[in-house]
Protein backbone atom coordinates (compact mmCIF):
# COMPACT_ATOMS: atom_id res chain seq x y z
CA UNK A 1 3.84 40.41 16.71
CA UNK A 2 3.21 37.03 14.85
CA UNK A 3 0.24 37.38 12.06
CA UNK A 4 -2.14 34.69 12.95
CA UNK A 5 -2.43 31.96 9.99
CA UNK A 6 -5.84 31.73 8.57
CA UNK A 7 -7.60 28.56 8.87
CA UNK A 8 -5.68 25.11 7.31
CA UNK A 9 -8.05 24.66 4.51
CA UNK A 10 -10.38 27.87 4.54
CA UNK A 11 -9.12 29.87 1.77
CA UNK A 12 -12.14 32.23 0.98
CA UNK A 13 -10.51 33.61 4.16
CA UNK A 14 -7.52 34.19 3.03
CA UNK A 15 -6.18 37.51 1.46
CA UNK A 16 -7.40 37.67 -2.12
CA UNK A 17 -4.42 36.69 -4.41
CA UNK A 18 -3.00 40.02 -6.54
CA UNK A 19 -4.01 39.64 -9.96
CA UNK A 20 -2.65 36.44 -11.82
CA UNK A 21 -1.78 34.84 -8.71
CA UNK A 22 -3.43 31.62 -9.54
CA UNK A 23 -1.73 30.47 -12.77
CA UNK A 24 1.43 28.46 -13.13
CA UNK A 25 3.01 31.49 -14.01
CA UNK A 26 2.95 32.82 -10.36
CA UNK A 27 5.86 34.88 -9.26
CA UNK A 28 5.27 34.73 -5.39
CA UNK A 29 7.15 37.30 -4.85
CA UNK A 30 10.28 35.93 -6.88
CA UNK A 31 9.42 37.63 -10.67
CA UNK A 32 10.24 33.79 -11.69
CA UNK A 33 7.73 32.21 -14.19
CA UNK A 34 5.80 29.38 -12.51
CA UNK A 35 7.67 29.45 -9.37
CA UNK A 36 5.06 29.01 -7.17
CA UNK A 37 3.64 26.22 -9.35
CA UNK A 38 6.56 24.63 -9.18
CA UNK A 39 7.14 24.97 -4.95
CA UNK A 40 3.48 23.26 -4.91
CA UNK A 41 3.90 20.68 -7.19
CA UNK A 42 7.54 19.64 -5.82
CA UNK A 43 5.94 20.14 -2.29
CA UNK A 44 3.19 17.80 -2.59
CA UNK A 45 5.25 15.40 -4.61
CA UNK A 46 7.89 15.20 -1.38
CA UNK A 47 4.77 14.53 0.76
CA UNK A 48 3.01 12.49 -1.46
CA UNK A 49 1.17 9.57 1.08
CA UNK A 50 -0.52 12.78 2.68
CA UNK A 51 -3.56 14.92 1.94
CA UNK A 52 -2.28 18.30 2.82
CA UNK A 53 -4.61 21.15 3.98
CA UNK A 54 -4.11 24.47 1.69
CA UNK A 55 -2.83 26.30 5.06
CA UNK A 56 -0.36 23.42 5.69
CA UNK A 57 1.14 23.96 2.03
CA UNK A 58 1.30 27.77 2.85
CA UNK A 59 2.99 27.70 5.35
CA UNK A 60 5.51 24.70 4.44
CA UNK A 61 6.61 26.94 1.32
CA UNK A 62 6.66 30.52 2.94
CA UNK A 63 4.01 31.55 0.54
CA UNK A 64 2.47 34.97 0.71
CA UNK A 65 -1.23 34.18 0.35
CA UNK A 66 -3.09 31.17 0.80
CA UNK A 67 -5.13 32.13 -2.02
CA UNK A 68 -2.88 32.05 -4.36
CA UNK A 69 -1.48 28.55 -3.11
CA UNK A 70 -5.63 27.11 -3.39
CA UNK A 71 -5.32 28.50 -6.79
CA UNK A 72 -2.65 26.66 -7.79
CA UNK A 73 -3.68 23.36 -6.40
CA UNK A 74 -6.99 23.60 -8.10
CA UNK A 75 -5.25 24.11 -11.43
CA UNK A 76 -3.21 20.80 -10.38
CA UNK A 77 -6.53 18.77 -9.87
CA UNK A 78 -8.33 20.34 -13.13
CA UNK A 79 -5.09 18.54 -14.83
CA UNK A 80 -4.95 15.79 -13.31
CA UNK A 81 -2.24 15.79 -11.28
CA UNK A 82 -3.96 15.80 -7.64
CA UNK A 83 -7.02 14.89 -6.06
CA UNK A 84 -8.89 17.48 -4.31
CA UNK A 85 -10.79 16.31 -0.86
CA UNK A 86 -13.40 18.76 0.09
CA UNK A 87 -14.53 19.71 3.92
CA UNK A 88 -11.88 20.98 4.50
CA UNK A 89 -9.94 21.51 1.18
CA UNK A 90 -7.36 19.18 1.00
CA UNK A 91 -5.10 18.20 -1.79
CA UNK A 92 -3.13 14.83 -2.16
CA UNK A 93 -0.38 14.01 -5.73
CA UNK A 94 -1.44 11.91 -7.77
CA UNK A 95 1.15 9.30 -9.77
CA UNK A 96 0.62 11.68 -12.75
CA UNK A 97 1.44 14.66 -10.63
CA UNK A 98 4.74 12.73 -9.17
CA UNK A 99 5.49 12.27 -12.92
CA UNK A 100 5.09 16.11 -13.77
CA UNK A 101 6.94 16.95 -10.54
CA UNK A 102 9.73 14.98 -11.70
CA UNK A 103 10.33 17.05 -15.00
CA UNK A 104 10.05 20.48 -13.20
CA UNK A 105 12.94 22.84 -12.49
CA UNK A 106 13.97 22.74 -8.94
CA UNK A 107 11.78 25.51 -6.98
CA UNK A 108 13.05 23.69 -3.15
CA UNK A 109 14.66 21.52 -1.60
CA UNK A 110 13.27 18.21 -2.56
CA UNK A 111 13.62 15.75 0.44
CA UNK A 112 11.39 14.97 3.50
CA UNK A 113 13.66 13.99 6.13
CA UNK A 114 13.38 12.04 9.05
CA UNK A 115 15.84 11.80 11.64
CA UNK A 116 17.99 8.88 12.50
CA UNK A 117 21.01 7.66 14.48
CA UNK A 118 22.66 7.81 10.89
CA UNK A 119 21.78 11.20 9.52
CA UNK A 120 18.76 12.40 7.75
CA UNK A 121 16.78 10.06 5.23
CA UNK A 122 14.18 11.56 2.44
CA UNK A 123 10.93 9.47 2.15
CA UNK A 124 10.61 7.89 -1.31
CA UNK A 125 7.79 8.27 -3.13
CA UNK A 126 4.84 6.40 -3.15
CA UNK A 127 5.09 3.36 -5.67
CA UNK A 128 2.93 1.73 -8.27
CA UNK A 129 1.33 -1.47 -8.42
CA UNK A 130 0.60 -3.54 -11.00
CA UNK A 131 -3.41 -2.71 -10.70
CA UNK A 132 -2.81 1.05 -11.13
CA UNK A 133 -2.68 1.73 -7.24
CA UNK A 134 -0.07 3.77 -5.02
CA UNK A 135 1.91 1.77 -2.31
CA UNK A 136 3.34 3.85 0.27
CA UNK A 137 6.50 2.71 1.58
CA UNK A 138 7.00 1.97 5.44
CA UNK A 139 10.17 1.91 7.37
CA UNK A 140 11.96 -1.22 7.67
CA UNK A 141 15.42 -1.40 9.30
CA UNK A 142 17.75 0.96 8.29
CA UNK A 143 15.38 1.78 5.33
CA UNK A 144 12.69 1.84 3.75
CA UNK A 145 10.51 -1.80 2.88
CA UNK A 146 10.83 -1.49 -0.54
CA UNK A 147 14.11 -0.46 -0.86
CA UNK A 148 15.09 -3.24 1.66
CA UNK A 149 12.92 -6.13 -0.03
CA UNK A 150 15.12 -5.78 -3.35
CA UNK A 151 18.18 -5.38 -1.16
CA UNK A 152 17.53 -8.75 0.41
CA UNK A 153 16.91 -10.49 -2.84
CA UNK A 154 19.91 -9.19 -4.28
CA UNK A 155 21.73 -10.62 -1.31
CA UNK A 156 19.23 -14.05 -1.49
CA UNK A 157 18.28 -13.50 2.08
CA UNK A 158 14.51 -14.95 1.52
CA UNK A 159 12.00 -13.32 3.36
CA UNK A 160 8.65 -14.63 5.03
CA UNK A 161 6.04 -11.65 5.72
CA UNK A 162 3.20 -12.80 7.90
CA UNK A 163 0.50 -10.35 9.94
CA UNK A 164 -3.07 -10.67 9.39
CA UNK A 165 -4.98 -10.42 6.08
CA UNK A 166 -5.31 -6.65 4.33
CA UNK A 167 -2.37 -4.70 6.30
CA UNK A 168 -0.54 -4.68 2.83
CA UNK A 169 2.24 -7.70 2.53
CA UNK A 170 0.79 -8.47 -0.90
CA UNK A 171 1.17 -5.06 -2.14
CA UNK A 172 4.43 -4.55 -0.57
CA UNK A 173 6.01 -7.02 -2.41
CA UNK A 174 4.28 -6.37 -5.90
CA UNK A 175 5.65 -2.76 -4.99
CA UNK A 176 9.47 -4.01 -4.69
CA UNK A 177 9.58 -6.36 -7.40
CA UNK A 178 8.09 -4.91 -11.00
CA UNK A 179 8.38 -8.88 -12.19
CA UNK A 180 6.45 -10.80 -9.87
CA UNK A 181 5.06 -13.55 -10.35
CA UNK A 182 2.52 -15.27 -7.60
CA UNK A 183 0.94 -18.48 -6.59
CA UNK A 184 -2.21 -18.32 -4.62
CA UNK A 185 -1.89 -20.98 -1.89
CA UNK A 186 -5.02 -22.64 -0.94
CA UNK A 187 -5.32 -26.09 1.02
CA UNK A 188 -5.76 -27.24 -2.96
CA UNK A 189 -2.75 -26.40 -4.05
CA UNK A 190 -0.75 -28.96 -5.80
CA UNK A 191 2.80 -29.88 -6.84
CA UNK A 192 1.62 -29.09 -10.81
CA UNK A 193 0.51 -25.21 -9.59
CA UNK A 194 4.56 -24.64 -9.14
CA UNK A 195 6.06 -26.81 -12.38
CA UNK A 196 3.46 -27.04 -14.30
CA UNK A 197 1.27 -29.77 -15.94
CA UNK A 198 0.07 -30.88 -19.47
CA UNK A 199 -2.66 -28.85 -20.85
CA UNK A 200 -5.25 -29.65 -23.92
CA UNK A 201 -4.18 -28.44 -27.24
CA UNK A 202 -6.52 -27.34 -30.10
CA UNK A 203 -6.81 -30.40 -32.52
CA UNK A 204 -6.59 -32.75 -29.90
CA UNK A 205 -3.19 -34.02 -27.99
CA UNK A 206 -1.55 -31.91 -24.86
CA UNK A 207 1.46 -30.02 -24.34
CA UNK A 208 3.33 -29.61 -21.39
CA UNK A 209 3.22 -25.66 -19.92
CA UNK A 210 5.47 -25.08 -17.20
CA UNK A 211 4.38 -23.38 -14.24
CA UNK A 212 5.49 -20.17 -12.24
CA UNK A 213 8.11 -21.37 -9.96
CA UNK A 214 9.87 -23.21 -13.25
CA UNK A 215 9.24 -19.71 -15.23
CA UNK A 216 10.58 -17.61 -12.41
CA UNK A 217 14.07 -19.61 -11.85
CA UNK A 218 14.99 -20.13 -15.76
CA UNK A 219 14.31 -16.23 -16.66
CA UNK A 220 15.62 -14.65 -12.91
CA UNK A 221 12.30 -13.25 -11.71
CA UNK A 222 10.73 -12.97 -8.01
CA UNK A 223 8.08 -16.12 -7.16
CA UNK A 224 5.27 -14.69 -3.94
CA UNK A 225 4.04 -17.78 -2.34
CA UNK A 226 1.11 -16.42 -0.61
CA UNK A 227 -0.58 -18.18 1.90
CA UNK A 228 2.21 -20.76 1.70
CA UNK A 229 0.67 -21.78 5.21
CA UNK A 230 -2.34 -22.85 3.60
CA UNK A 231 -0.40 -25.15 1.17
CA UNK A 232 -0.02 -28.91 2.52
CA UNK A 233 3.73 -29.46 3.79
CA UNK A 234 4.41 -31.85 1.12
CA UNK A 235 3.28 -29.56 -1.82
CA UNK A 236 5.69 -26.57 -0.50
CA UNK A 237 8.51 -29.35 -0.48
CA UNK A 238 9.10 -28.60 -4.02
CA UNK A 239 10.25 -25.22 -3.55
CA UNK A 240 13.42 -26.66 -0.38
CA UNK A 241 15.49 -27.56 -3.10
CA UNK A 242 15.22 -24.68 -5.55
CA UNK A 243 15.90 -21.93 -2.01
CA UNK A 244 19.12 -23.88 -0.76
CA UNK A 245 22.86 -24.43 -2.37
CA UNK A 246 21.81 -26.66 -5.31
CA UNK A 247 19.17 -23.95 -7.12
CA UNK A 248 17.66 -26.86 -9.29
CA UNK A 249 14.01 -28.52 -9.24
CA UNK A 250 13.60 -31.47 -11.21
CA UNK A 251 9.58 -32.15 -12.73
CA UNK A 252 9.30 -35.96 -13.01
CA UNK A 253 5.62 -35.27 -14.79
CA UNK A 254 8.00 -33.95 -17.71
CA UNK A 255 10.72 -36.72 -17.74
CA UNK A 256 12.49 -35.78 -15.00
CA UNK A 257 13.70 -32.12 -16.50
CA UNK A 258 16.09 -30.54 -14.40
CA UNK A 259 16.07 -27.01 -14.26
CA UNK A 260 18.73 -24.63 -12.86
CA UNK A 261 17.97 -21.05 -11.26
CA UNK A 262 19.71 -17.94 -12.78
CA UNK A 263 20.38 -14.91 -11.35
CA UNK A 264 17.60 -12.62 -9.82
CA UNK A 265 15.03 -15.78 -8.70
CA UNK A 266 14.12 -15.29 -5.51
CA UNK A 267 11.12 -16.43 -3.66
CA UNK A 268 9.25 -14.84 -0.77
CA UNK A 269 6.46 -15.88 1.21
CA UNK A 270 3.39 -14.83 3.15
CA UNK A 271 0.97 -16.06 5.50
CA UNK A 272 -1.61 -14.87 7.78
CA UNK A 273 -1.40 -16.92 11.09
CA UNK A 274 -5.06 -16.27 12.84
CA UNK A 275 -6.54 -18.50 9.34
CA UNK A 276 -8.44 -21.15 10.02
CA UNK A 277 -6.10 -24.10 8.28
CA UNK A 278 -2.69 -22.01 8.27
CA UNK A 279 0.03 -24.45 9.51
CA UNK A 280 3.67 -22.76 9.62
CA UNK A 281 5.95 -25.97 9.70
CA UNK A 282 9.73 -25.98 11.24
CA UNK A 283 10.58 -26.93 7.66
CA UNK A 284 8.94 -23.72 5.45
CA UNK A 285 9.99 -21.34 8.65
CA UNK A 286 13.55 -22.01 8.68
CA UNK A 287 13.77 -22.19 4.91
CA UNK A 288 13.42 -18.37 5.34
CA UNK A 289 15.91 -16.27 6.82
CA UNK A 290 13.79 -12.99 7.18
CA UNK A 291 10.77 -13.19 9.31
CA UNK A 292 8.25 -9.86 9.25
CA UNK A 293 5.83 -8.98 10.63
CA UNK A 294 2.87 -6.94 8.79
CA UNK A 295 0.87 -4.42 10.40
CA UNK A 296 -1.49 -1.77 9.67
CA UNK A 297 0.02 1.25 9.31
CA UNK A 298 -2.26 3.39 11.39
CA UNK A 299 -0.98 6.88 10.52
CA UNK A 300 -1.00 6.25 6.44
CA UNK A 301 -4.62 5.37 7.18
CA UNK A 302 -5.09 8.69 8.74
CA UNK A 303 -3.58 10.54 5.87
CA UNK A 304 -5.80 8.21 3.42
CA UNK A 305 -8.70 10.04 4.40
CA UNK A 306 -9.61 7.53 6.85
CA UNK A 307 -11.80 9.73 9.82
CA UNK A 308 -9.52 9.36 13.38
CA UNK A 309 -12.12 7.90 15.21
CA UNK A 310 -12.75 5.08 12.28
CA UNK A 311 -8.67 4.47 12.83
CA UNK A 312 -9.46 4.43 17.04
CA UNK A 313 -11.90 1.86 16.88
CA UNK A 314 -10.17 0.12 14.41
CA UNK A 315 -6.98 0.43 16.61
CA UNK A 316 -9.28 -0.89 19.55
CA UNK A 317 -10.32 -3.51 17.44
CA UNK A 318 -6.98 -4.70 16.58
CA UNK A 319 -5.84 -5.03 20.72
CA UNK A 320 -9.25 -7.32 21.39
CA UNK A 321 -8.33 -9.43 18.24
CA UNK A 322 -4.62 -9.88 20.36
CA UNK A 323 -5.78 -10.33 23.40
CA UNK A 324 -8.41 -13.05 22.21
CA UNK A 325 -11.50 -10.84 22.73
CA UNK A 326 -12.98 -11.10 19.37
CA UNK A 327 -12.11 -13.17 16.37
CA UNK A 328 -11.68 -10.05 13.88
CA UNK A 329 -10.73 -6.18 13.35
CA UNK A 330 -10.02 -4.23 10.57
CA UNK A 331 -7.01 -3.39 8.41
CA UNK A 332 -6.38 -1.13 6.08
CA UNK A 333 -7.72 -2.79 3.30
CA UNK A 334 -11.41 -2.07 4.70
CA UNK A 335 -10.18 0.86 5.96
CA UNK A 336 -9.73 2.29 2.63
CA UNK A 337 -12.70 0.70 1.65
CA UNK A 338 -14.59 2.50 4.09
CA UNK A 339 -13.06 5.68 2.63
CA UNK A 340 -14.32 4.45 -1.33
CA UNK A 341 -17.83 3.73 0.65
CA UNK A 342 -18.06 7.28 2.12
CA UNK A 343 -17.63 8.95 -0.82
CA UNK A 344 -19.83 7.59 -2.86
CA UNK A 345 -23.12 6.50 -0.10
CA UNK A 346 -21.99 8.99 2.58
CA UNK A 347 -20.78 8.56 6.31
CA UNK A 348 -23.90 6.68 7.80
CA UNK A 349 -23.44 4.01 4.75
CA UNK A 350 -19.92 3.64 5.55
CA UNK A 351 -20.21 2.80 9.06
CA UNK A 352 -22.60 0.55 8.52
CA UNK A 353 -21.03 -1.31 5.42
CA UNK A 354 -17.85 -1.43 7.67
CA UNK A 355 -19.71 -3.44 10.34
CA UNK A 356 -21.29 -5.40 8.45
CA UNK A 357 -18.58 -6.85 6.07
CA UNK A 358 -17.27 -8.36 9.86
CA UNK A 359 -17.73 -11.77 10.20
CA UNK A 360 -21.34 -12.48 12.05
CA UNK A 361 -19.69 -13.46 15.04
CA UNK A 362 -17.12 -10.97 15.42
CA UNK A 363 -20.05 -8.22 14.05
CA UNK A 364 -21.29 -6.78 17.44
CA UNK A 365 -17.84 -5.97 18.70
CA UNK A 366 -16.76 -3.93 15.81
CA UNK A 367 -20.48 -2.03 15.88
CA UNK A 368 -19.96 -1.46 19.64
CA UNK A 369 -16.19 -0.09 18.79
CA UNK A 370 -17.69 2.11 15.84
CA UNK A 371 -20.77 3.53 17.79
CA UNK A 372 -18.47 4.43 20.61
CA UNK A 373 -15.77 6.51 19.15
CA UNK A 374 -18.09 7.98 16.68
CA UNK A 375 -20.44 8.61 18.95
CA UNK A 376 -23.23 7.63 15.91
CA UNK A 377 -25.97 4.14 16.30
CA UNK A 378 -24.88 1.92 14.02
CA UNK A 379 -26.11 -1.50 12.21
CA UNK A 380 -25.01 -3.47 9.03
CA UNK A 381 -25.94 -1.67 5.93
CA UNK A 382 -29.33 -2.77 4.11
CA UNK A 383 -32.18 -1.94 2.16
CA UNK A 384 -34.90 0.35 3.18
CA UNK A 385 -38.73 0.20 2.58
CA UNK A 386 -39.48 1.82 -0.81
């Protein structure tokens, strides 16, 4: 007979945790110092774009008590090195915890595997961005994104990400490549925002400062164009030479300088095809070998924190926008925002932020989508009487 589990995330209903059970210096049954620590830490760490429930971590590392696993995890958020959701109790790593993780002893097995028509593959661990943020890596051919991005560059095989705005290509690629360097395009973008121009100097007279492309092919570092398809045609002809055989630009504002690539310059693109102004020419698209698509990554948004029906009528959302029904849906970047919103004004403010940040015409579809899988009224967020 099978002892039933107690509820995934109820531990006052656990067992109560024999004496000293909740300090790093748990045995678990093993008479090791800190070994159940170190099964928690290493746990979470190998499942670190998840919020786990206490009862989910119990079970995952054959621990006796439940207890004494909640224990654990609440010394790991007192430190730092996890966040602790509440309603239900759940516990996600944070990149300080990875960190600690990393300079533990081995307590199990350290790999989350997924299966695959070559074997078994761990999932790496989330990565940092430059802001301070997590990315968590998606698969991507025979990979993982990030892994496969710096692949590609090593093998110049440029890459073009396109999908709509928010589903993460931007982070993705500040993810992959640690020296990144980006130009925002806009339908203002000039020639001088990729070699540079000559700027004011103090005591009169100007100097010429070369721009990012220029800095990113002498000193072998990654160039985002983002939004190239906002850029006009002619501007984004600078960058044809520098991405085929020759590897040289030449700035005629600076006497005609030539300047050769080096190793490691690579340049990759994005664009976001349903904005107003976005025109992807014959020339930029076949400049790039790589073509990817960006989507939201429904299931990370899940684990995020983001509340199932949120993700279903954001997933509802997302089929209209296809099939021409309304003229926007969410992505994960106001999905997480939605999560940021919640826990600071509460549920109600959330849903009603997250309609109305949608633009006024596409606003009544996504309160309609909202109000029916949450099964709550809902209108755009404002200001009460006093």
């Amino acid at each position: 007979m099978t002892t039933p589990h107690p509820p995934a995330g109820s531990p006052q209903n656990d067992p109560a945790p024999a004496s000293g059970a909740g300090t790093p210096a748990t045995g678990a049954g093993s008479g090791r110092s800190g070994y159940l620590y170190r099964k928690v830490a290493l746990h979470l760490a190998d499942h670190a774009d998840q919020v786990l429930k206490v009862g989910e971590i119990t079970r995952a590392i054959g621990a006796p008590s439940s207890g004494a696993v909640f224990e654990a995890l609440k010394k790991m958020a007192a430190a730092g090195h996890a966040t602790h959701h509440r309603d239900p109790h759940r516990f996600q790593i944070t990149q300080a915890g990875i960190d600690a993780a990393g300079a533990l002893p081995p307590a199990a097995p350290r790999t989350r595997s997924h299966g695959s028509a070559g074997g078994r593959q761990s999932r790496p661990a989330p990565v940092p961005r430059p802001n301070g943020t997590l990315y968590h890596p998606r698969r991507l051919g025979r990979g993982w994104d990030v892994e496969e991005l710096r692949r590609l560059r090593a093998q110049q095989v440029p890459v073009l990400l396109y999908g709509p705005p928010g589903t993460g290509k931007t982070a993705m690629v500040e993810a992959a490549f640690p020296d990144l360097l980006t130009v925002a395009g806009t339908g203002d973008t000039v020639v001088d925002d990729f070699l540079g121009s000559y700027n004011p100097v103090p005591g009169g007279g100007y100097e010429f400062v070369h721009g990012p492309l220029v800095t990113a092919m002498r000193h072998g570092r990654v160039l985002l164009v983002d939004d190239a398809t906002l850029i006009p045609p002619r501007v984004l002809a600078v960058l044809y030479p520098a991405m085929d055989g020759r590897g040289t630009v030449t700035i005629p504002a600076h006497g005609n300088e030539t300047v050769q690539a080096v190793d490691g310059f690579y340049i990759v693109a994005g664009h976001n095809p349903g904005v107003h102004g976005a025109v992807l020419t014959e020339a930029l698209a076949s400049r790039f070998t790589v073509h990817l698509h960006v989507t939201t990554d429904w299931d990370l948004a899940r684990q995020l924190g983001v509340p199932k029906p949120v993700v279903a009528a954001a997933i509802d959302l997302n089929a209209d926008l296809a099939a021409g029904k309304t003229v926007w849906a969410p992505q994960l970047r106001e999905l997480l925002g939605f999560v940021t919103v919640r826990d600071q004004l509460g549920m109600s403010a959330a849903l009603a932020n997250l309609a109305g940040i949608a633009p006024e015409d596409a606003r009544d579809d996504v309160t309609a989508a909202l109000s029916r899988h949450t099964g709550t009224p809902i209108t755009a967020l404002a200001l009460g009487k006093r």
